[in-house]
PDB file of N, CA and C in Angstrom:
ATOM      1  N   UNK A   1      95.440  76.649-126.349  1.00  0.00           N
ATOM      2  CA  UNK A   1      95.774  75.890-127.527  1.00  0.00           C
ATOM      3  C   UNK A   1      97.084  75.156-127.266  1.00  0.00           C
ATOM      4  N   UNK A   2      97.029  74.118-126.233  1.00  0.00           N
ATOM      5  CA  UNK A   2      97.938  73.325-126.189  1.00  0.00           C
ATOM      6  C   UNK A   2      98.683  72.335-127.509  1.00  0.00           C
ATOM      7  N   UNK A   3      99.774  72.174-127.375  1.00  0.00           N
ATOM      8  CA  UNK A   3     100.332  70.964-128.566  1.00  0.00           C
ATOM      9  C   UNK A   3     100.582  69.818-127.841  1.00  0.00           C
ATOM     10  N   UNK A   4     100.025  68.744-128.624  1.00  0.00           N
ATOM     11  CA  UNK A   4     100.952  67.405-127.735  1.00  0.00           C
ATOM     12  C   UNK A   4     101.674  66.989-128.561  1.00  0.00           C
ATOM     13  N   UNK A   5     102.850  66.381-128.075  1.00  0.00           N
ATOM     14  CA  UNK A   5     104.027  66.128-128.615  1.00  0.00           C
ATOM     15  C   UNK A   5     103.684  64.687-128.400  1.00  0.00           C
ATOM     16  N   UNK A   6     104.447  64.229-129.714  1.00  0.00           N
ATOM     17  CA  UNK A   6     104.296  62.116-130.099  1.00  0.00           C
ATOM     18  C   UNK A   6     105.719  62.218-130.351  1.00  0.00           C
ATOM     19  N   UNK A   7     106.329  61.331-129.498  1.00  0.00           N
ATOM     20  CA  UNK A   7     107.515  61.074-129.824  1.00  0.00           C
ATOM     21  C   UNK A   7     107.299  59.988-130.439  1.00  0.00           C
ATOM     22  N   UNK A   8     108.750  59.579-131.236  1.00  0.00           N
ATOM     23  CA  UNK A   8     108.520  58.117-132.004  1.00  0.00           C
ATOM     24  C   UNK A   8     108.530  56.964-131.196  1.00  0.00           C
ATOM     25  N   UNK A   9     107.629  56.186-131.590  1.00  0.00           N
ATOM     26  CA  UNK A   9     107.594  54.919-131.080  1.00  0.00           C
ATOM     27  C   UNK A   9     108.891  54.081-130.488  1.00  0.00           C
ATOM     28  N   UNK A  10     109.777  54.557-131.411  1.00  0.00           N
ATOM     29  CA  UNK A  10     111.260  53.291-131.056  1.00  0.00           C
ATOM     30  C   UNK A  10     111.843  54.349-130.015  1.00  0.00           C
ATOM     31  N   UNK A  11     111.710  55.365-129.961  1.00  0.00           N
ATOM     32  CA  UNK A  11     112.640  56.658-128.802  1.00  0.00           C
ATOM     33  C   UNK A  11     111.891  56.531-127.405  1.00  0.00           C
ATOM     34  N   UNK A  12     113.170  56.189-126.878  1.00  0.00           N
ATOM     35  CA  UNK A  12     112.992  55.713-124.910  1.00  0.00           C
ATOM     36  C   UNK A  12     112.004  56.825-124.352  1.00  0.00           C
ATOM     37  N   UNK A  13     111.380  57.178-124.072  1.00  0.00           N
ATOM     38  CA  UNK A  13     110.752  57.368-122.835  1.00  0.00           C
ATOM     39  C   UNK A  13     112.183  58.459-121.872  1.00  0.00           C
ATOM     40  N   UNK A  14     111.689  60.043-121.726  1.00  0.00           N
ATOM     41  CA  UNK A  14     112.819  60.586-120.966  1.00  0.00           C
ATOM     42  C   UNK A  14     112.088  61.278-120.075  1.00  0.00           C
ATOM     43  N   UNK A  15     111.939  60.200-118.453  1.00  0.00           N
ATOM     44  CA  UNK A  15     111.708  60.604-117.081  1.00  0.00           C
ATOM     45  C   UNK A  15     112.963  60.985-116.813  1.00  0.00           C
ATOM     46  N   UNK A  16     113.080  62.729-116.556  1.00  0.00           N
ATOM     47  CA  UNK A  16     113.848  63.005-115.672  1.00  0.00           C
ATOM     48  C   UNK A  16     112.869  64.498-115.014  1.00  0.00           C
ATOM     49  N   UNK A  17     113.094  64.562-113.864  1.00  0.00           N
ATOM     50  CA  UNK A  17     112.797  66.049-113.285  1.00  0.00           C
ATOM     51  C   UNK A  17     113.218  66.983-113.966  1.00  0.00           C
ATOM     52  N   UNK A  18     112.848  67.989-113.714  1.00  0.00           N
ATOM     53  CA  UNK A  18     113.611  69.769-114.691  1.00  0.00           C
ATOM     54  C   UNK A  18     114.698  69.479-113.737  1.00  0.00           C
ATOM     55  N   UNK A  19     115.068  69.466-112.541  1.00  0.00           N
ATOM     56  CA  UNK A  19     116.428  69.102-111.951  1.00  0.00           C
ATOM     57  C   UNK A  19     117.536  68.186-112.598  1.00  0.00           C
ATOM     58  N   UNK A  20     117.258  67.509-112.766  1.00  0.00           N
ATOM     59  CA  UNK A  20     117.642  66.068-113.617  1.00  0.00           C
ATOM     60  C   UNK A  20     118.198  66.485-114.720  1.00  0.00           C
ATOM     61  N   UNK A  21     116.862  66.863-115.380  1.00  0.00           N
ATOM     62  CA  UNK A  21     117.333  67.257-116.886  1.00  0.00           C
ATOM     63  C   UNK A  21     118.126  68.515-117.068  1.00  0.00           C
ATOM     64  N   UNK A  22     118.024  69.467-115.889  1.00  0.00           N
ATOM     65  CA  UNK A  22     118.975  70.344-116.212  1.00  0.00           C
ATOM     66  C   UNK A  22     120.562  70.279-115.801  1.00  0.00           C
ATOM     67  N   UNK A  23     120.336  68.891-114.862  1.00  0.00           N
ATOM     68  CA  UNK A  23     122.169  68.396-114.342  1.00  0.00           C
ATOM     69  C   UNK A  23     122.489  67.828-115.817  1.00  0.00           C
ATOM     70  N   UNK A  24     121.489  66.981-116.486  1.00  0.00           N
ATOM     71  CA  UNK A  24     122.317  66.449-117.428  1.00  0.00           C
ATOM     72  C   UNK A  24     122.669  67.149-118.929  1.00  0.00           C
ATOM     73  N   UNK A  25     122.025  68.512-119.169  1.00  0.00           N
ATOM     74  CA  UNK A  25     122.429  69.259-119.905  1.00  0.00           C
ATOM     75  C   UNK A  25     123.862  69.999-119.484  1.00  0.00           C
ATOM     76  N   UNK A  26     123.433  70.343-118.277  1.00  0.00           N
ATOM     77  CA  UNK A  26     125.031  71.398-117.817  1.00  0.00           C
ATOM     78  C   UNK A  26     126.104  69.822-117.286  1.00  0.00           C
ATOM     79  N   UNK A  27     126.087  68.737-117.378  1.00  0.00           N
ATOM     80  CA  UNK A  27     127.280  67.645-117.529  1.00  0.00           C
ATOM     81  C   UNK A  27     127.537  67.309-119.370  1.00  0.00           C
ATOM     82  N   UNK A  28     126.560  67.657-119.949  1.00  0.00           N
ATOM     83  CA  UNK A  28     126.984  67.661-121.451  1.00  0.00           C
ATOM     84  C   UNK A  28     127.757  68.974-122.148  1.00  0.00           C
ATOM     85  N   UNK A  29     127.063  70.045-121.061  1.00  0.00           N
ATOM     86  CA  UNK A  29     127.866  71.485-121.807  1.00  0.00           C
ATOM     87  C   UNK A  29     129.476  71.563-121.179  1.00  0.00           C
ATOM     88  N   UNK A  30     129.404  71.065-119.837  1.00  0.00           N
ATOM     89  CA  UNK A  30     130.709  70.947-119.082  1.00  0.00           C
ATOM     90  C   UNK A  30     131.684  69.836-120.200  1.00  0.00           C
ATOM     91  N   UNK A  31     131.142  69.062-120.277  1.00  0.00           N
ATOM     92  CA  UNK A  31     132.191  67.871-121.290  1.00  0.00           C
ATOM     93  C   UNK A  31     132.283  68.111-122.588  1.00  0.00           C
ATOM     94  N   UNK A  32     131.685  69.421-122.931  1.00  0.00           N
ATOM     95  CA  UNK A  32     132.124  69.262-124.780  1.00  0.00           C
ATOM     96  C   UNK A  32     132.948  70.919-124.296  1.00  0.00           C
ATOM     97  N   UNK A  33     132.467  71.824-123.088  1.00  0.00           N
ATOM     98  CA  UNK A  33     133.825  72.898-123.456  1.00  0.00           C
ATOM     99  C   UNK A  33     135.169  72.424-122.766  1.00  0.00           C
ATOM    100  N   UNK A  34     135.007  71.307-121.895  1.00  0.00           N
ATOM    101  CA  UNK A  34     136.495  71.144-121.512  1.00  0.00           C
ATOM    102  C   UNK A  34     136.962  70.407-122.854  1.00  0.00           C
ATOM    103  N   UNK A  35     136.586  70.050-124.038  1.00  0.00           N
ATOM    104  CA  UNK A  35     137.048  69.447-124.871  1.00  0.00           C
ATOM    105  C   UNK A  35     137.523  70.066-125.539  1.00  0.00           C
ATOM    106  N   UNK A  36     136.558  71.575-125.678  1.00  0.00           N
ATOM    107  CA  UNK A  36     136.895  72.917-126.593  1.00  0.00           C
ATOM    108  C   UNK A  36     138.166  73.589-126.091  1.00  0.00           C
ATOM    109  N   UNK A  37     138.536  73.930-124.881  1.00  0.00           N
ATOM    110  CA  UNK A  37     139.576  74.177-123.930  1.00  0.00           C
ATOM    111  C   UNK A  37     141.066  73.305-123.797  1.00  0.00           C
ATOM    112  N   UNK A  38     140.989  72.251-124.403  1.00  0.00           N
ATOM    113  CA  UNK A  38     141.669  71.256-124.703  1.00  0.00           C
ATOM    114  C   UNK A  38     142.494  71.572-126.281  1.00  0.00           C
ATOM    115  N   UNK A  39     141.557  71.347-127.069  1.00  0.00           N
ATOM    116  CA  UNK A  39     141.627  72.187-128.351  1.00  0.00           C
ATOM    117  C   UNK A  39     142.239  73.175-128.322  1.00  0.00           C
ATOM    118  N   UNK A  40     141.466  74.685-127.683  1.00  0.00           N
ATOM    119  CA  UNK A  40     142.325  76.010-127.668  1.00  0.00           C
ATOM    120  C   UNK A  40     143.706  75.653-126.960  1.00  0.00           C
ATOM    121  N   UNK A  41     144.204  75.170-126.225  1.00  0.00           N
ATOM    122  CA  UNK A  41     144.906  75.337-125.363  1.00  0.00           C
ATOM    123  C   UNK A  41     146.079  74.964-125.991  1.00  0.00           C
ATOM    124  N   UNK A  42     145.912  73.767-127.130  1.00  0.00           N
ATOM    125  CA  UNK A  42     146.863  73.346-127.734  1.00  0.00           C
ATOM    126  C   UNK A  42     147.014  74.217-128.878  1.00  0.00           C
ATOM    127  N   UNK A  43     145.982  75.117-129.518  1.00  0.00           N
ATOM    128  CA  UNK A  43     146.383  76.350-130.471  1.00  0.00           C
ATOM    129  C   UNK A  43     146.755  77.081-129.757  1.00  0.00           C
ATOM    130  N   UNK A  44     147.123  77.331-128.961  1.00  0.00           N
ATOM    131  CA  UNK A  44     147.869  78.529-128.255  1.00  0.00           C
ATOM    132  C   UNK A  44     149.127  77.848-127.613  1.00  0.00           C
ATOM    133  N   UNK A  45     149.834  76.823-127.269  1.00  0.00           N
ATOM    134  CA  UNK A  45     150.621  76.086-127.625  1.00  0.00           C
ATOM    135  C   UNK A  45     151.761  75.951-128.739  1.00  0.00           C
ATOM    136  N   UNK A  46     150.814  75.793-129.991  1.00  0.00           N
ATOM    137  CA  UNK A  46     151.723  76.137-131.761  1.00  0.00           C
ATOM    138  C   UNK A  46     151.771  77.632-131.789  1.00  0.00           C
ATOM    139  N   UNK A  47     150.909  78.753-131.334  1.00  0.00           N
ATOM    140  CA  UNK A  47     150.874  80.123-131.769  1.00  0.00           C
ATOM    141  C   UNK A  47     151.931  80.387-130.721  1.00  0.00           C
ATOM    142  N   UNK A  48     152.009  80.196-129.570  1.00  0.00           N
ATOM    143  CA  UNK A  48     153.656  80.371-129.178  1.00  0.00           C
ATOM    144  C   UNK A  48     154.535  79.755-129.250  1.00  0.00           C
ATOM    145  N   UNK A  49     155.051  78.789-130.365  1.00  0.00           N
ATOM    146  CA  UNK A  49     156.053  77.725-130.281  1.00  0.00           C
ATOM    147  C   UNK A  49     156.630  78.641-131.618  1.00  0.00           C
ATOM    148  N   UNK A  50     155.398  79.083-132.525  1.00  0.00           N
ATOM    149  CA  UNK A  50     156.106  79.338-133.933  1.00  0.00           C
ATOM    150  C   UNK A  50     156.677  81.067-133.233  1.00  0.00           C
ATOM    151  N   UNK A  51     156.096  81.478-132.495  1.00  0.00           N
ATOM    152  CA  UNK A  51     155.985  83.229-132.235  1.00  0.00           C
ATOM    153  C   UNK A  51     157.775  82.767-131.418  1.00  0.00           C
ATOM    154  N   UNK A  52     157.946  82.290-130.601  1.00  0.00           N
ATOM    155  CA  UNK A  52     159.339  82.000-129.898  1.00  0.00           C
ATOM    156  C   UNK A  52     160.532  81.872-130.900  1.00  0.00           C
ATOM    157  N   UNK A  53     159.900  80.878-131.653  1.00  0.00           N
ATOM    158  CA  UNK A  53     161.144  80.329-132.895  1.00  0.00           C
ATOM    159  C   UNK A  53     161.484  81.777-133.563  1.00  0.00           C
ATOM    160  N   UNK A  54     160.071  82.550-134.164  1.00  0.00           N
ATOM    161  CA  UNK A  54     160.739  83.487-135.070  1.00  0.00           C
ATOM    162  C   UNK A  54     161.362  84.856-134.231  1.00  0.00           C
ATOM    163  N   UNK A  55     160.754  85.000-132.797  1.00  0.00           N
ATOM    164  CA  UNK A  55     161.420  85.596-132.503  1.00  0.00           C
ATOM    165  C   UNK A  55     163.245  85.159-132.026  1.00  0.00           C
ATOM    166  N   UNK A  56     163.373  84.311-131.494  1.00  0.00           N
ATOM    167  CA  UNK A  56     165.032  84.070-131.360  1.00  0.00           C
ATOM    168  C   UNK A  56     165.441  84.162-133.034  1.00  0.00           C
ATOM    169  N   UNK A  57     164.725  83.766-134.117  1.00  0.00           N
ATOM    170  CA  UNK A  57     165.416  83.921-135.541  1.00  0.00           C
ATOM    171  C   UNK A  57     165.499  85.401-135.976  1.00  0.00           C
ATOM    172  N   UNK A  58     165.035  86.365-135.172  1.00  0.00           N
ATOM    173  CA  UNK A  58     164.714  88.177-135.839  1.00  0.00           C
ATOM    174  C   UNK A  58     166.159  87.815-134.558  1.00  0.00           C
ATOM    175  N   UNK A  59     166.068  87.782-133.441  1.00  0.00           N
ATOM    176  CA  UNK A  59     167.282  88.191-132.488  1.00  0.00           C
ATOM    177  C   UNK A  59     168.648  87.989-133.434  1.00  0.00           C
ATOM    178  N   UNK A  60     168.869  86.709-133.718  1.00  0.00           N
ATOM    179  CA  UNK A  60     169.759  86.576-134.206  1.00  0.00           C
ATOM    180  C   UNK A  60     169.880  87.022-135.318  1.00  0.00           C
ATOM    181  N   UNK A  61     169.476  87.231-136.310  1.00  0.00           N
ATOM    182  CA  UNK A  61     168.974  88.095-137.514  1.00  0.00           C
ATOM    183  C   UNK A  61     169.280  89.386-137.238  1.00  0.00           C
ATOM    184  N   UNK A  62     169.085  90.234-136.350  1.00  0.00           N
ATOM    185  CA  UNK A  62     168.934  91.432-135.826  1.00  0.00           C
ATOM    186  C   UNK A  62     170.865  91.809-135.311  1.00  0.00           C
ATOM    187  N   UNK A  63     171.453  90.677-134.807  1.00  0.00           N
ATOM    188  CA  UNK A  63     172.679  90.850-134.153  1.00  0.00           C
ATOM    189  C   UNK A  63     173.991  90.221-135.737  1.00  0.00           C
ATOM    190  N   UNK A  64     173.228  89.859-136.250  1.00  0.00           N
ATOM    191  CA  UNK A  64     174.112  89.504-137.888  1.00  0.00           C
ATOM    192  C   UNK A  64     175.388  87.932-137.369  1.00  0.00           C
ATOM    193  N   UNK A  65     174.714  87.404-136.588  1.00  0.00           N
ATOM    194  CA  UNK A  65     175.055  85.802-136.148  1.00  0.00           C
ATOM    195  C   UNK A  65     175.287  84.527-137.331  1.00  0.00           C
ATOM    196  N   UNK A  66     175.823  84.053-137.318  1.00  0.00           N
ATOM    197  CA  UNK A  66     175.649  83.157-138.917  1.00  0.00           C
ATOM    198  C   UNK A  66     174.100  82.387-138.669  1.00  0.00           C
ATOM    199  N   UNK A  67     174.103  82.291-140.136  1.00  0.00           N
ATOM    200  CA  UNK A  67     172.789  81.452-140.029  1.00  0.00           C
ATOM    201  C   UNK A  67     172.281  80.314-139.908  1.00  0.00           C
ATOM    202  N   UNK A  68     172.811  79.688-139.906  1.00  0.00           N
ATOM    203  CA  UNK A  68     173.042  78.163-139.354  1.00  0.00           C
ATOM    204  C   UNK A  68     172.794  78.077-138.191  1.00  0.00           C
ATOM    205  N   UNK A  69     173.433  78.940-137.268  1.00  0.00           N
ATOM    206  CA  UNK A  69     174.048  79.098-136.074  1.00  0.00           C
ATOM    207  C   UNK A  69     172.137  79.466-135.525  1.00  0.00           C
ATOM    208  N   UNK A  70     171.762  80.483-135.829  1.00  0.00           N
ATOM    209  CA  UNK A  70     170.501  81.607-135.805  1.00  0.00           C
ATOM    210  C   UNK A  70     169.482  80.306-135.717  1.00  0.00           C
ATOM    211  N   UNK A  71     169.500  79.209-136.873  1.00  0.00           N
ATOM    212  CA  UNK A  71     168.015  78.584-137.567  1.00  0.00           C
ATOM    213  C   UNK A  71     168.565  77.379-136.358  1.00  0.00           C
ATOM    214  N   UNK A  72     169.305  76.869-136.000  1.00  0.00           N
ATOM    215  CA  UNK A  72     169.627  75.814-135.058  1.00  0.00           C
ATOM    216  C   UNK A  72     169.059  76.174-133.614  1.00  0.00           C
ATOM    217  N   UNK A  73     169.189  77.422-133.006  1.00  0.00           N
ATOM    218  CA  UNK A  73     168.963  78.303-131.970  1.00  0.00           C
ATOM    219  C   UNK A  73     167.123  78.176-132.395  1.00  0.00           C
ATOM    220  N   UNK A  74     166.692  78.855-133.425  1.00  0.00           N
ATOM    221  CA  UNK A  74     165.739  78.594-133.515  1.00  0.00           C
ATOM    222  C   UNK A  74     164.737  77.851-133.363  1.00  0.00           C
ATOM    223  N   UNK A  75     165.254  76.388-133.967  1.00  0.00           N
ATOM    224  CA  UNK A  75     164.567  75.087-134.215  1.00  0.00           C
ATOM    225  C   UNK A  75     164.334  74.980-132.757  1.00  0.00           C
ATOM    226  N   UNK A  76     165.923  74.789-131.941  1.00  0.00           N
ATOM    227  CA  UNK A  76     166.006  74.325-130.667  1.00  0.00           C
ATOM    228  C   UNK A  76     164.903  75.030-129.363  1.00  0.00           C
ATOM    229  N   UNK A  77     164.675  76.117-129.739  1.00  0.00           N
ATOM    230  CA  UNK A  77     164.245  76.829-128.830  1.00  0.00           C
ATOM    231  C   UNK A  77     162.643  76.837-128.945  1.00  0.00           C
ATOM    232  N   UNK A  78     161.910  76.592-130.268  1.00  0.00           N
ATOM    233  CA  UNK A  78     160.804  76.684-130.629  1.00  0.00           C
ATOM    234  C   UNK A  78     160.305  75.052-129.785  1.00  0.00           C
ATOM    235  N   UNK A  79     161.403  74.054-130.710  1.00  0.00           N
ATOM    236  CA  UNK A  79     161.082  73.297-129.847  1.00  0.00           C
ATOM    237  C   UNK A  79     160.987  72.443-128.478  1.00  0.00           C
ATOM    238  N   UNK A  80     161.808  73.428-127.654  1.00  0.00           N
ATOM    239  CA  UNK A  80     161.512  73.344-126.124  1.00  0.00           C
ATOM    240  C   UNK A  80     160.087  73.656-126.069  1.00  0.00           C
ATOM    241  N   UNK A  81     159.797  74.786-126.905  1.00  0.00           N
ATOM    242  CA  UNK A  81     158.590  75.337-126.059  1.00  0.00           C
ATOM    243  C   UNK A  81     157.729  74.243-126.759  1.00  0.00           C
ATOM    244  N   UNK A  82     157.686  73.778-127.635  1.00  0.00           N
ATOM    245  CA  UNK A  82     156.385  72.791-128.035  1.00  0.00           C
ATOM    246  C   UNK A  82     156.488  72.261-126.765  1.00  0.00           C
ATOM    247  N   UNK A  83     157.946  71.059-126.438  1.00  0.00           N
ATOM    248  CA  UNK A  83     157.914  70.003-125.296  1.00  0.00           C
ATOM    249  C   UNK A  83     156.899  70.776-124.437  1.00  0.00           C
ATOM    250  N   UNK A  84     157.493  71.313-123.547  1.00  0.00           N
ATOM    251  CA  UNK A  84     157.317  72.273-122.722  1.00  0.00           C
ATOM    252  C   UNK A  84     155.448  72.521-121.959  1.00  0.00           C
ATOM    253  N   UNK A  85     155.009  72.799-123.202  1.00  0.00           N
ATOM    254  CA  UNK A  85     153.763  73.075-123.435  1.00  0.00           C
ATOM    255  C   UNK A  85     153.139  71.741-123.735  1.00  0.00           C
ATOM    256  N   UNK A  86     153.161  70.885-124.390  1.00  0.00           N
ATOM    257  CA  UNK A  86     152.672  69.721-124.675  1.00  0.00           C
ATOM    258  C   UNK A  86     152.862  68.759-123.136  1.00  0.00           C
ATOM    259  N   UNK A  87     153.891  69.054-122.331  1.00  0.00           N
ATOM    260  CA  UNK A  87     154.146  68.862-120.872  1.00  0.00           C
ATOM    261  C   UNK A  87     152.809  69.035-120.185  1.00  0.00           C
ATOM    262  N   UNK A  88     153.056  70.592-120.161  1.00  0.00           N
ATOM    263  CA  UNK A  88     151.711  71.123-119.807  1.00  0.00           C
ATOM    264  C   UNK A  88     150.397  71.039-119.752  1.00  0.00           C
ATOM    265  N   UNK A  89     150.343  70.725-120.864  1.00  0.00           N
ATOM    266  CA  UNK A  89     149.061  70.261-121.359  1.00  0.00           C
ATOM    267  C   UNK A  89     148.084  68.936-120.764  1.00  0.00           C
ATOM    268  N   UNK A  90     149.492  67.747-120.571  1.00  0.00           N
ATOM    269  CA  UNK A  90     149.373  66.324-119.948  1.00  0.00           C
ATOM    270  C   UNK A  90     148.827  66.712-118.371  1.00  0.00           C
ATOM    271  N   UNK A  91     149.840  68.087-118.233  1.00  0.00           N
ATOM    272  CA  UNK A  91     149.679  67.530-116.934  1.00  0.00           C
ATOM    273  C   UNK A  91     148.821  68.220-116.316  1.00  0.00           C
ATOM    274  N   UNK A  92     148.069  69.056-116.867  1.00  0.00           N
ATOM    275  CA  UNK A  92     146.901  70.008-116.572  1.00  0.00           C
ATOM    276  C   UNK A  92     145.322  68.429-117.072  1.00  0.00           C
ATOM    277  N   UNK A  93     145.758  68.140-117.591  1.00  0.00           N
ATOM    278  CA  UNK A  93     144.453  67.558-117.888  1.00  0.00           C
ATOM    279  C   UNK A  93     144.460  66.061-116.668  1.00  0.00           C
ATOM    280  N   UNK A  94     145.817  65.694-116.414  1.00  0.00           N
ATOM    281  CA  UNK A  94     145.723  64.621-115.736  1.00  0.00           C
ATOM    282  C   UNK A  94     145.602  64.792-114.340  1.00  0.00           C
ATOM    283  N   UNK A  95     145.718  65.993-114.342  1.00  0.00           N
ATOM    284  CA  UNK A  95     145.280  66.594-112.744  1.00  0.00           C
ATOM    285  C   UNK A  95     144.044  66.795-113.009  1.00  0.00           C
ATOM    286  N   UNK A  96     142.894  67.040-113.766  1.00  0.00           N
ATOM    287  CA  UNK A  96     141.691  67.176-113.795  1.00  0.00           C
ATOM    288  C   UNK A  96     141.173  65.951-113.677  1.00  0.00           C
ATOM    289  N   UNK A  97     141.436  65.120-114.359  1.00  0.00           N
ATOM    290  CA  UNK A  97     140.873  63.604-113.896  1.00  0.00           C
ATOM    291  C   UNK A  97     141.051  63.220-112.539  1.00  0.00           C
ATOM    292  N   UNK A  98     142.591  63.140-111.854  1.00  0.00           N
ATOM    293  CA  UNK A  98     143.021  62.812-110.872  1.00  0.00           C
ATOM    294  C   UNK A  98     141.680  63.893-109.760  1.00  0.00           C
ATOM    295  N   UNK A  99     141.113  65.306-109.816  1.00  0.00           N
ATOM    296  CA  UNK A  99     140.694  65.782-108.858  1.00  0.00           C
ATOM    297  C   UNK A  99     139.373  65.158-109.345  1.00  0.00           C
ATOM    298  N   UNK A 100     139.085  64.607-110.301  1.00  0.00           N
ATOM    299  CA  UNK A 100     137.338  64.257-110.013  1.00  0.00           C
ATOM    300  C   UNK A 100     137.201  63.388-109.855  1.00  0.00           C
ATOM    301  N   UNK A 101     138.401  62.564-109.860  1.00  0.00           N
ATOM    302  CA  UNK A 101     138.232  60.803-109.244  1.00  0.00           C
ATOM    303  C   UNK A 101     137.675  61.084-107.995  1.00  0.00           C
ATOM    304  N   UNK A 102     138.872  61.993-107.260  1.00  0.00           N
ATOM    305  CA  UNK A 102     138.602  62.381-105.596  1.00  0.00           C
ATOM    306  C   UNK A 102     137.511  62.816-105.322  1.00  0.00           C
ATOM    307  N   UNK A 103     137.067  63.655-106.587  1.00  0.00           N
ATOM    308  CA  UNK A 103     135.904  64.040-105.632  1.00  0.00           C
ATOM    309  C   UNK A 103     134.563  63.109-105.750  1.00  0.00           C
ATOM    310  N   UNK A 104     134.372  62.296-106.735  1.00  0.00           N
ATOM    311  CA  UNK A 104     133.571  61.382-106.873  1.00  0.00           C
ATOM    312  C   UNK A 104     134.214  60.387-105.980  1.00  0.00           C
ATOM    313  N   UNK A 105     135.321  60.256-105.464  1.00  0.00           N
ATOM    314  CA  UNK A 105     135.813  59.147-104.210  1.00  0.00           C
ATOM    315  C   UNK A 105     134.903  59.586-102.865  1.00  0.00           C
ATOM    316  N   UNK A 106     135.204  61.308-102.843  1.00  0.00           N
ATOM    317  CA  UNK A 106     134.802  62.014-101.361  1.00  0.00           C
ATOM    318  C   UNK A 106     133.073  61.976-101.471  1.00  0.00           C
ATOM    319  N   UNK A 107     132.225  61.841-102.291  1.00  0.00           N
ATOM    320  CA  UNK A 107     131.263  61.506-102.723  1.00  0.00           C
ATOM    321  C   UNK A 107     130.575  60.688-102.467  1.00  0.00           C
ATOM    322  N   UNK A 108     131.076  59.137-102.876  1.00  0.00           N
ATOM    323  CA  UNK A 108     130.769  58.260-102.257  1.00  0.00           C
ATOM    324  C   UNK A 108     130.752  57.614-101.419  1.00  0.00           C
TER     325      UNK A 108
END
């Protein structure tokens, strides 16, 4: 009891091999989790930028420092680590492009 499948009239026609079609599923799953990874990477980024800040603000808090003094230390330090990480971030991804240029260079 076979089914035949009717695709719609206006929808292309999809010749590919099970090879084919399974490169171009695992190049669609590869490009939406490096996107997801991109995403996390930058929530984990803010979850240690705010976790840094409040910890130097308990340090100083903890040693009875003025507070001014404490929330300045704070700001400053939280936001190194944003830079820092947002650094990171550039330069992790621009090395991923940069290695698949090459290897689609060594490729061809």
């Amino acid at each position: 009891m076979g089914r035949s499948h009717l695709s719609h009239p206006d929808q292309l026609p999809l010749e590919l091999s099970a090879d084919g079609l399974e490169r171009e599923i695992e190049a669609r799953v590869a490009a939406r989790c490096e996107a997801e990874s991109v995403r996390w990477k930058f929530r984990l980024v803010a979850i240690e930028t705010v976790m840094m800040g409040a910890l130097v603000a308990a340090a100083g808090i903890a040693l009875d420092q003025p507070g001014m003094m404490v929330a300045r230390a704070a700001i400053l330090v939280a936001a190194s680590c944003f830079a820092s990480g947002l650094l990171l971030l550039g330069l992790s991804a621009w090395s991923a492009r940069l290695l698949t240029r090459f290897k689609r260079w060594r490729a061809s």
